[in-house]
C-alpha atoms as a PDB file:
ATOM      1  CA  UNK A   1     231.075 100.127 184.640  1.00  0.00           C
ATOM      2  CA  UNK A   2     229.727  97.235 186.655  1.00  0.00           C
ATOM      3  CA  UNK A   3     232.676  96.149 188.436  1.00  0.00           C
ATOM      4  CA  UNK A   4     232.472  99.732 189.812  1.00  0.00           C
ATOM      5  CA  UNK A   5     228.837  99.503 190.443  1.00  0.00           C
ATOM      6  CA  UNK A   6     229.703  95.848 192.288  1.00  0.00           C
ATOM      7  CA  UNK A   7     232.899  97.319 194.107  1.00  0.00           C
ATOM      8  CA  UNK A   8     231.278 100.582 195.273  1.00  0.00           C
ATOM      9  CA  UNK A   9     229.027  99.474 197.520  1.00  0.00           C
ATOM     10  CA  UNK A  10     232.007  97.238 199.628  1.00  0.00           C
ATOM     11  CA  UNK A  11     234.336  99.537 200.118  1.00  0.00           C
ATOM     12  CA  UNK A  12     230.947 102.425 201.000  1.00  0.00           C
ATOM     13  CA  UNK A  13     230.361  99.409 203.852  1.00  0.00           C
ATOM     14  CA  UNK A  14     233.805  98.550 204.752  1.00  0.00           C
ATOM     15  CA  UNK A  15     234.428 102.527 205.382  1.00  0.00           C
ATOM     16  CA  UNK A  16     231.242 103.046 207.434  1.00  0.00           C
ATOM     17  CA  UNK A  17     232.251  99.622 209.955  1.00  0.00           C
ATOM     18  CA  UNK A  18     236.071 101.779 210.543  1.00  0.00           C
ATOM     19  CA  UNK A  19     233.809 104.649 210.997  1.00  0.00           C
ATOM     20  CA  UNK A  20     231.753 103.014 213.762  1.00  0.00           C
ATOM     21  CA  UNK A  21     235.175 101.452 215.024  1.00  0.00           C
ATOM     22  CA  UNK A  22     236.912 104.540 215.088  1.00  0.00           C
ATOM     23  CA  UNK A  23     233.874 106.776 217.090  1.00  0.00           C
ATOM     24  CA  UNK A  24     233.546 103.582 219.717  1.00  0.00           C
ATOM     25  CA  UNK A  25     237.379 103.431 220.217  1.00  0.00           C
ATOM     26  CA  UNK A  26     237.864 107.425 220.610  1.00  0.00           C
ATOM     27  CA  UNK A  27     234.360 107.263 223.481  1.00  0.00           C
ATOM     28  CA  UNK A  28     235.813 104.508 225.327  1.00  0.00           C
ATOM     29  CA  UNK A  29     239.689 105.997 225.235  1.00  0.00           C
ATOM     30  CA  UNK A  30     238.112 109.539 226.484  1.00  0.00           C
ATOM     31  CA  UNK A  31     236.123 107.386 229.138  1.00  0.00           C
ATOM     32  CA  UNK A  32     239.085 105.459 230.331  1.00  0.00           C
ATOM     33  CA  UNK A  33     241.168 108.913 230.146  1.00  0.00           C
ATOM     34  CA  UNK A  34     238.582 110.753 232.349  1.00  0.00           C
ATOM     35  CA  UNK A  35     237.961 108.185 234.755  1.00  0.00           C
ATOM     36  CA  UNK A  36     241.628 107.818 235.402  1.00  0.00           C
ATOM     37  CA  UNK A  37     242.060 111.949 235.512  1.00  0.00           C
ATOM     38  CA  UNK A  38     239.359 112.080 238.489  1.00  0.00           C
ATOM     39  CA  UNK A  39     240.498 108.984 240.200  1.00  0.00           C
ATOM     40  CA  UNK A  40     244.051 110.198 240.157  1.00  0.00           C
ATOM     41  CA  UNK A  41     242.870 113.556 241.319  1.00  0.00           C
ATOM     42  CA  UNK A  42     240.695 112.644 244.282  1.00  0.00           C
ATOM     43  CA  UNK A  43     243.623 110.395 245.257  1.00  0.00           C
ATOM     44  CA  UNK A  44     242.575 106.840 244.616  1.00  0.00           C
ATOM     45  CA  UNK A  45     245.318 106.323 241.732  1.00  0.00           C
ATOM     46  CA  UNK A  46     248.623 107.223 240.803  1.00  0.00           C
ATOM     47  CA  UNK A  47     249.097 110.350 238.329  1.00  0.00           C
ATOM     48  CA  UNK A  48     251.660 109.341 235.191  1.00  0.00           C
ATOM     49  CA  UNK A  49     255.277 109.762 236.263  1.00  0.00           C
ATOM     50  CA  UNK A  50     258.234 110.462 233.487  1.00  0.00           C
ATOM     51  CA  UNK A  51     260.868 112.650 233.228  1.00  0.00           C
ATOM     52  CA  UNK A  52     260.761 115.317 231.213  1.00  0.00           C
ATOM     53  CA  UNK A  53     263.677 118.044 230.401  1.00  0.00           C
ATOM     54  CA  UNK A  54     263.776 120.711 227.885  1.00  0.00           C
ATOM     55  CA  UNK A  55     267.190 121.672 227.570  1.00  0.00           C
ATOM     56  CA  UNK A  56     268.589 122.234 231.273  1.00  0.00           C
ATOM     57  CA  UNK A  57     265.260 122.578 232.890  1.00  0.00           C
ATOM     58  CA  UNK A  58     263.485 119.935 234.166  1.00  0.00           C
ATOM     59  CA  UNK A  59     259.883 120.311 234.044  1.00  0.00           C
ATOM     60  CA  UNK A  60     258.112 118.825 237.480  1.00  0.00           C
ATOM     61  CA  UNK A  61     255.350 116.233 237.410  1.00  0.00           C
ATOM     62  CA  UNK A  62     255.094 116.779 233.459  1.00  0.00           C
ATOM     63  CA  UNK A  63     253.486 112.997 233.938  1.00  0.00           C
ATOM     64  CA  UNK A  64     250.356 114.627 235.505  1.00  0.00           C
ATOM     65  CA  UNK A  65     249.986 117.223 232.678  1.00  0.00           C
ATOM     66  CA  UNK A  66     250.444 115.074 229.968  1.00  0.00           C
ATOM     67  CA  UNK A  67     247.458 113.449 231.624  1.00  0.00           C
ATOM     68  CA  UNK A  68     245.253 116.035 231.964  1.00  0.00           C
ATOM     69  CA  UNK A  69     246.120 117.793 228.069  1.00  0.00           C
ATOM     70  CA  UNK A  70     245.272 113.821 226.867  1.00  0.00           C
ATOM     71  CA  UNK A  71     241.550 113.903 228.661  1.00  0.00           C
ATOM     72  CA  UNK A  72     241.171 117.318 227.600  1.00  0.00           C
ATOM     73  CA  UNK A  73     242.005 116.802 224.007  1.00  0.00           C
ATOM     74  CA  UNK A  74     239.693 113.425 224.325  1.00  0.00           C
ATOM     75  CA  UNK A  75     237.103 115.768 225.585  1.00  0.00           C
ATOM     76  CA  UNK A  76     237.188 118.021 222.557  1.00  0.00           C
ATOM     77  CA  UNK A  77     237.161 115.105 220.319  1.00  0.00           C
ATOM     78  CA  UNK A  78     234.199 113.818 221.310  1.00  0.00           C
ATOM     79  CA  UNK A  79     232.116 117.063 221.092  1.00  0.00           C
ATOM     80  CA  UNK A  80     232.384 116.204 217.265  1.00  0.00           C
ATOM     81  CA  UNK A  81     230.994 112.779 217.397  1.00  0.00           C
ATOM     82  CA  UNK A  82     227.318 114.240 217.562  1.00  0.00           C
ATOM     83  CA  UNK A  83     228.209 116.240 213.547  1.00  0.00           C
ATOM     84  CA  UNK A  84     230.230 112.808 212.695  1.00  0.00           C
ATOM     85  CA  UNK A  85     226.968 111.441 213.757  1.00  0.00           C
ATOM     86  CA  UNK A  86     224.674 112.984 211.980  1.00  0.00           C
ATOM     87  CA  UNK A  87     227.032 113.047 208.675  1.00  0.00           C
ATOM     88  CA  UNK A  88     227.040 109.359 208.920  1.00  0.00           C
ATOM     89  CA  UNK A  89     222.961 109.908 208.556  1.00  0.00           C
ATOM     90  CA  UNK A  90     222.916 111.897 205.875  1.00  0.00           C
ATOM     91  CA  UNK A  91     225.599 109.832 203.850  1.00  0.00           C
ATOM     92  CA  UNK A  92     223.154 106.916 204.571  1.00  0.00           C
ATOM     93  CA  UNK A  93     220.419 108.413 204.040  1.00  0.00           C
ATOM     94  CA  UNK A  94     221.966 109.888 200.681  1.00  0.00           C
ATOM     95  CA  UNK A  95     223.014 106.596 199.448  1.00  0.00           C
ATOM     96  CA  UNK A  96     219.636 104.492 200.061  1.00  0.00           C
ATOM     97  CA  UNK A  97     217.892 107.369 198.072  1.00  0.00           C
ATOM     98  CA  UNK A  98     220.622 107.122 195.441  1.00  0.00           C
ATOM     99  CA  UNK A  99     220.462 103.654 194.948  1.00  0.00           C
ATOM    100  CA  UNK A 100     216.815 103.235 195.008  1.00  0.00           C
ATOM    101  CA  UNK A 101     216.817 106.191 192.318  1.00  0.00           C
ATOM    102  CA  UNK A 102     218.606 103.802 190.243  1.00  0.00           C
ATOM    103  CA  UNK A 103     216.922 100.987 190.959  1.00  0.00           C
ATOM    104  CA  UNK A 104     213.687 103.251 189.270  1.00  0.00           C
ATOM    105  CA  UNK A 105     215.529 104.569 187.079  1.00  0.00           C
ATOM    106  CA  UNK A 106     216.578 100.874 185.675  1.00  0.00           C
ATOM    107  CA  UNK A 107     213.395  99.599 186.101  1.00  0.00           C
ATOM    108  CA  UNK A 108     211.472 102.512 184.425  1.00  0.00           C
ATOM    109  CA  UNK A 109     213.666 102.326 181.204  1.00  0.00           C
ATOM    110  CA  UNK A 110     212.817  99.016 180.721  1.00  0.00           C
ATOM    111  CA  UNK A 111     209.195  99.382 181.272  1.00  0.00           C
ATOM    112  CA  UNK A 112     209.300 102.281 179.209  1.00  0.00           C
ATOM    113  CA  UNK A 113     210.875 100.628 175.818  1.00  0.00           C
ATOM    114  CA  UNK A 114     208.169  98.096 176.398  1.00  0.00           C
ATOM    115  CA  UNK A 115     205.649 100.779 176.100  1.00  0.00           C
ATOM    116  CA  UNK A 116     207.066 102.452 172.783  1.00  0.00           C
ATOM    117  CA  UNK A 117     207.091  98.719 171.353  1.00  0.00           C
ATOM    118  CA  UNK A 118     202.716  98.908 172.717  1.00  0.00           C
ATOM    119  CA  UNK A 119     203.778  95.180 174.602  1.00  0.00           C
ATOM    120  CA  UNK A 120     201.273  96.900 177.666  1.00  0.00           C
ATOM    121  CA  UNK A 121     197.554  96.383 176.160  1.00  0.00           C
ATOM    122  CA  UNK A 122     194.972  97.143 179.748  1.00  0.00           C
ATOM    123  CA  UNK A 123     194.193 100.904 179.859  1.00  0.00           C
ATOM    124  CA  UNK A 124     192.884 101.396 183.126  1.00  0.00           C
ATOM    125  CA  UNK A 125     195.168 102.704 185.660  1.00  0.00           C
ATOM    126  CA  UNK A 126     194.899  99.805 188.348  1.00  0.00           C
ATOM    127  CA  UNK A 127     195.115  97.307 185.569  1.00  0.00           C
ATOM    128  CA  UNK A 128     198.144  98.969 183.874  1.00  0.00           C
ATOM    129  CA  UNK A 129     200.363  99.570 186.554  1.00  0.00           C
ATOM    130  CA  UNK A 130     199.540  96.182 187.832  1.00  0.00           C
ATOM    131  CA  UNK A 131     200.458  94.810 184.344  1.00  0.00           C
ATOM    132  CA  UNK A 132     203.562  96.191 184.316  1.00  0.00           C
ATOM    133  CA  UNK A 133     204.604  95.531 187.710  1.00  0.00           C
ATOM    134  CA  UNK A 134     204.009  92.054 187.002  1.00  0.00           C
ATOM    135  CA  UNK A 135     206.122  92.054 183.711  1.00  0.00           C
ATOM    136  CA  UNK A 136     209.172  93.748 185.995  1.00  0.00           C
ATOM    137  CA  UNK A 137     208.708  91.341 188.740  1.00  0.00           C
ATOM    138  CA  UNK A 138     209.350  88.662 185.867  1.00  0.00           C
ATOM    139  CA  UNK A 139     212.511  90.284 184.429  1.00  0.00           C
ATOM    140  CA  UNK A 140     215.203  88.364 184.983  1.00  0.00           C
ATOM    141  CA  UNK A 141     217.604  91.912 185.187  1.00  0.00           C
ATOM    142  CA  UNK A 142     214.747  93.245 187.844  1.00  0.00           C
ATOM    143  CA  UNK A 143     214.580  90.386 190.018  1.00  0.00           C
ATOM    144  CA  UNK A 144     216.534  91.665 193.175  1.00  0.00           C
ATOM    145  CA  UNK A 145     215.233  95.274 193.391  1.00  0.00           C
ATOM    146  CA  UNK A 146     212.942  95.796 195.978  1.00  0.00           C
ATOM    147  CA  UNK A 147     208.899  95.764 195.528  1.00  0.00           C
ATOM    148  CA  UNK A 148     209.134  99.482 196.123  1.00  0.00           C
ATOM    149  CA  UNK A 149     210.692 100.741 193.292  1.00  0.00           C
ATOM    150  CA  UNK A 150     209.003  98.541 190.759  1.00  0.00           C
ATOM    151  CA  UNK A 151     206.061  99.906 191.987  1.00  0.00           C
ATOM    152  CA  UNK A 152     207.163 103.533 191.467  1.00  0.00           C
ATOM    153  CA  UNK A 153     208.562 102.070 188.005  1.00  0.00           C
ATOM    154  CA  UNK A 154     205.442 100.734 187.263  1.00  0.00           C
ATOM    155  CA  UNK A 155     203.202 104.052 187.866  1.00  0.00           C
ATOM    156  CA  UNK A 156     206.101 106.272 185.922  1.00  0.00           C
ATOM    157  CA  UNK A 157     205.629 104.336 183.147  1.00  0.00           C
ATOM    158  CA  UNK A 158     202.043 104.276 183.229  1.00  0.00           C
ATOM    159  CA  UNK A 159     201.939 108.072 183.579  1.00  0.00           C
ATOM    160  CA  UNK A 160     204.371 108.474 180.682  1.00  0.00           C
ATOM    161  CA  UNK A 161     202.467 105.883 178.413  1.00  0.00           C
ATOM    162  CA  UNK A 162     200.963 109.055 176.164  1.00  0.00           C
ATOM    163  CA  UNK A 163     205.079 109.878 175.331  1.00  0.00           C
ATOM    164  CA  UNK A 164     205.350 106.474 174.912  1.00  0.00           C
ATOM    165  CA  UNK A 165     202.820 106.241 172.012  1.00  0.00           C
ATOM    166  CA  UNK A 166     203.572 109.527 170.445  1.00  0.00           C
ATOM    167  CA  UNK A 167     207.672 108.349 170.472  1.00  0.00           C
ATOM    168  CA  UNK A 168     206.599 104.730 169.778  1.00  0.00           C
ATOM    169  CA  UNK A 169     209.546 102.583 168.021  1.00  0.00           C
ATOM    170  CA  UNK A 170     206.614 102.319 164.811  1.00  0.00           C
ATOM    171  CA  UNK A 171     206.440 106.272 164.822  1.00  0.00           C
ATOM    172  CA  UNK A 172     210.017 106.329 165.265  1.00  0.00           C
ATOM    173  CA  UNK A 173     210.660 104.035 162.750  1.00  0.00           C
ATOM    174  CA  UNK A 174     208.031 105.769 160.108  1.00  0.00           C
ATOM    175  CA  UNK A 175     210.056 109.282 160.896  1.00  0.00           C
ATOM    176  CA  UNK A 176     213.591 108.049 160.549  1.00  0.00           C
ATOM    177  CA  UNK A 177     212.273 106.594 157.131  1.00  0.00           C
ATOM    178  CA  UNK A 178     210.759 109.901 155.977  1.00  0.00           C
ATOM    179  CA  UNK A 179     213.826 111.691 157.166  1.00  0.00           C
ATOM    180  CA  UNK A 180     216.107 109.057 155.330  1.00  0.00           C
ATOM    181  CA  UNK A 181     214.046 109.609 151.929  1.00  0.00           C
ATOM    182  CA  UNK A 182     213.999 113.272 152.188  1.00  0.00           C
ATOM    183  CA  UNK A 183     217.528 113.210 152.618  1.00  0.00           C
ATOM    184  CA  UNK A 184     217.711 111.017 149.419  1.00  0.00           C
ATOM    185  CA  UNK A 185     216.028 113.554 147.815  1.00  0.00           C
ATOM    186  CA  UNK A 186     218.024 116.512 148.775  1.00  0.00           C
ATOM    187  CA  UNK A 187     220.923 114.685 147.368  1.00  0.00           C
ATOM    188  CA  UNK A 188     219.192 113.751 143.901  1.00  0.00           C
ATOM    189  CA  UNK A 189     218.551 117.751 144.234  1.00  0.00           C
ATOM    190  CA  UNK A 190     222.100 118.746 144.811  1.00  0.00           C
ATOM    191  CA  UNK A 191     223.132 116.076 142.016  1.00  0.00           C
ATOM    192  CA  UNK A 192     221.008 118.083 139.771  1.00  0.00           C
ATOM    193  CA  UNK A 193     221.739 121.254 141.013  1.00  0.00           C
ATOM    194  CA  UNK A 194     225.364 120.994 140.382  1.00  0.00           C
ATOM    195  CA  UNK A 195     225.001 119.673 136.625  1.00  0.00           C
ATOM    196  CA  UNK A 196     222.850 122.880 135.951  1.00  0.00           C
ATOM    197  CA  UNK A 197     225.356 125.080 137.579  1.00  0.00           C
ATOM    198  CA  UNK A 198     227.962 123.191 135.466  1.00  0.00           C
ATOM    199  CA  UNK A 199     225.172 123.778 132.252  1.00  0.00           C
ATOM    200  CA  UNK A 200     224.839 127.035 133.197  1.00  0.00           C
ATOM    201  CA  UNK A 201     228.255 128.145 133.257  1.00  0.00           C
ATOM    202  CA  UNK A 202     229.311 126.339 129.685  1.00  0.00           C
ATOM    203  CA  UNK A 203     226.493 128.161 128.128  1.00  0.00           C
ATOM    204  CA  UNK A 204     227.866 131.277 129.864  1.00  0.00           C
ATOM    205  CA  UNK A 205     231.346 130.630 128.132  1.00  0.00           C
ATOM    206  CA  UNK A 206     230.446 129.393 124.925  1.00  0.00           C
ATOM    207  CA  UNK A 207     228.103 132.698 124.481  1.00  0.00           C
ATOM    208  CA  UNK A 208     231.071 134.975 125.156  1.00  0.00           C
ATOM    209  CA  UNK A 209     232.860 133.364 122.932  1.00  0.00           C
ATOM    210  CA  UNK A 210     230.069 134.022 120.223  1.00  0.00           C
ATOM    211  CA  UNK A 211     229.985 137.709 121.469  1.00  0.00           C
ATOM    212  CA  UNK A 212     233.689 137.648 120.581  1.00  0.00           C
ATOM    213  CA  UNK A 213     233.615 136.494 117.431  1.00  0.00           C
ATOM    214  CA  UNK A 214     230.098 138.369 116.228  1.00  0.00           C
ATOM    215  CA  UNK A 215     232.312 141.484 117.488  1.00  0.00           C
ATOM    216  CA  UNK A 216     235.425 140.500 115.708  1.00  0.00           C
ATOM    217  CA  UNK A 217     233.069 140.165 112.241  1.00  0.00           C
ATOM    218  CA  UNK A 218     231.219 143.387 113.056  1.00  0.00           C
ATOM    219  CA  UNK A 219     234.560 145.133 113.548  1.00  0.00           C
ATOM    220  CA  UNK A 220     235.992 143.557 109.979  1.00  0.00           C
ATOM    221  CA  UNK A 221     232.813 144.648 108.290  1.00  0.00           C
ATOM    222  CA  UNK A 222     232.984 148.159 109.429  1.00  0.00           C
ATOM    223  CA  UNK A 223     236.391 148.304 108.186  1.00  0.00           C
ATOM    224  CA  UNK A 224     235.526 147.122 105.064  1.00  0.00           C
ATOM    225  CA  UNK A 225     232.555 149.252 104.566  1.00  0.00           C
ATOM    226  CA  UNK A 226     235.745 151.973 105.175  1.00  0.00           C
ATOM    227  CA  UNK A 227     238.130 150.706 102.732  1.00  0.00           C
ATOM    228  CA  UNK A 228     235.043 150.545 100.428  1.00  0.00           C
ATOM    229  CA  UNK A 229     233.923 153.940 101.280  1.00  0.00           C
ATOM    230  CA  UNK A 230     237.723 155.838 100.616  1.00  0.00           C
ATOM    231  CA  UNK A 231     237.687 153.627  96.852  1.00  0.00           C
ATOM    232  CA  UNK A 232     234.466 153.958  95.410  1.00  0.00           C
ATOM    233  CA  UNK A 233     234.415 157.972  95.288  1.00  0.00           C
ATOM    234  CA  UNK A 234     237.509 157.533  93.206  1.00  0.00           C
ATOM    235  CA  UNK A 235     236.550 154.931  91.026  1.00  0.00           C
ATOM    236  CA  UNK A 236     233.132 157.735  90.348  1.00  0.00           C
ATOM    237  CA  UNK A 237     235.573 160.280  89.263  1.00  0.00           C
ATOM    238  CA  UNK A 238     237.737 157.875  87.098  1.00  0.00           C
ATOM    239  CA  UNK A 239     234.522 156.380  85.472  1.00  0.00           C
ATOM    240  CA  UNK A 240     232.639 159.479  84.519  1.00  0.00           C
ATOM    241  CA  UNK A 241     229.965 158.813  81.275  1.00  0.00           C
ATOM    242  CA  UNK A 242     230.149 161.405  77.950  1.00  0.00           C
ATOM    243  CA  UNK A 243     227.203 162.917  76.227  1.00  0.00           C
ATOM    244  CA  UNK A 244     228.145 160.865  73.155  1.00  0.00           C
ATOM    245  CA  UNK A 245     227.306 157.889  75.563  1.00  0.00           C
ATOM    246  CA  UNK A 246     231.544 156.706  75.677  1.00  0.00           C
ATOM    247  CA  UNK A 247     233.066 155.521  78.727  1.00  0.00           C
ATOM    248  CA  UNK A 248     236.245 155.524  77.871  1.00  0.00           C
ATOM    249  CA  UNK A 249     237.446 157.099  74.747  1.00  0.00           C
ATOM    250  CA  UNK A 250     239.511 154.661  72.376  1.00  0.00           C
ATOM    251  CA  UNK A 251     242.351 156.309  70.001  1.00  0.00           C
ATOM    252  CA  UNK A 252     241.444 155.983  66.275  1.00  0.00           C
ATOM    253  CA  UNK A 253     243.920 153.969  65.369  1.00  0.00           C
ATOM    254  CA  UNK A 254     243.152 151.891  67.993  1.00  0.00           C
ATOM    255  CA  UNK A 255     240.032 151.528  66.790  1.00  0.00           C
ATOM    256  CA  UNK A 256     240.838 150.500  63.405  1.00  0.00           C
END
């Protein structure tokens, strides 16, 4: 990035000297073409001479045509030296405000971080910006930038010194720790959330399998209350007590 920075500006030069070359060369070529053209015509020099032939036909005093097309076409090349002119301008003109943009631009940023870190301590206007255009006259990065754009550096930063509080490295600081604990926190959070959700669904499982089995009993027990149910009336009937108070009569024999 610097050895573009460095390199830039050379070649930016090096084109606008074969620019000024180039426009002095085509002027004096159209003046030497015109002055020739006029002398040549009121007689006081020789037109060009050459042969010149397209296929069988030779084409007379081509020499003094090829003349007059050249200072013609010289002609209408110069009617764009004015715009060439004025581009020239405006590329200058372009490029000194570029570069002295960056030149504030550099100088700003570093006046600026020395604001957030509160190195600037005078309040007044004239005494601020005259603080801090000494402290960028002192820099060893600002030393060949021009007294001009320190200056605007210096009242930029000066105008921006209430964002430079509120976004101060301490307030910075102070926020990025809050942020960093709250983040901590959301993780403890999602730590926890995830073993209840892990709690929950156990719980979730273990009860169905109790609903399983308490339905599995209940079933049984209906069944046996059934079974029970279909025996019982027989065993009534079977075992039915006598007036005489006998269950179950015994042969006499038996008996004895």
């Amino acid at each position: 990035m610097n050895n573009n920075q460095s390199i830039q500006p050379t070649l930016f030069y090096v084109q606008q000297i074969f620019q000024r070359v180039a426009l002095l060369a085509l002027i004096l070529i159209t003046a030497i073409l015109l002055g020739a053209t006029v002398l040549a015509a009121v007689g006081f020099l020789p037109w060009l001479k050459f042969e010149m032939n397209y296929g069988t036909l030779t084409i007379e005093n081509a020499g003094m045509f090829m003349q007059i097309a050249a200072t013609l076409f010289a002609l209408l090349l110069c009617f764009f030296v004015p715009t060439n002119t004025r581009v020239m301008q405006l590329e200058n003109s372009h490029r000194s405000f570029t570069i002295g943009m960056q030149d504030v631009a550099q100088a700003y940023a570093v006046a600026h971080a020395n604001d957030r870190a509160n190195l600037f301590s005078l309040s007044s206007e004239f005494d601020a910006v005259r603080e801090r255009m000494n402290f960028l006259r002192n820099h060893p990065d600002l030393q060949q930038l021009e007294p001009g754009a320190l200056e605007a550096a210096a009242q930029m930063s000066h105008v921006s010194q209430e964002l430079a509080d509120t976004y101060s490295d301490e307030n910075v600081a102070r926020a990025q720790t809050f942020l960093t604990q709250r983040q901590q926190e959301m993780d403890t959070f999602n730590t926890r959330l995830e073993h209840a959700k892990q709690i929950s669904s156990d719980l979730k499982h273990w009860l169905h399998e109790v609903e399983m089995e308490e339905s599995v009993a209940a079933s049984q027990l209906a069944r046996l209350q059934e079974e029970l149910n279909e025996v019982l009336p027989k065993l009534k009937r079977a075992v039915k007590p006598r007036s005489d108070g006998t269950v179950i009569k015994i042969p006499r024999h038996a008996a004895e």
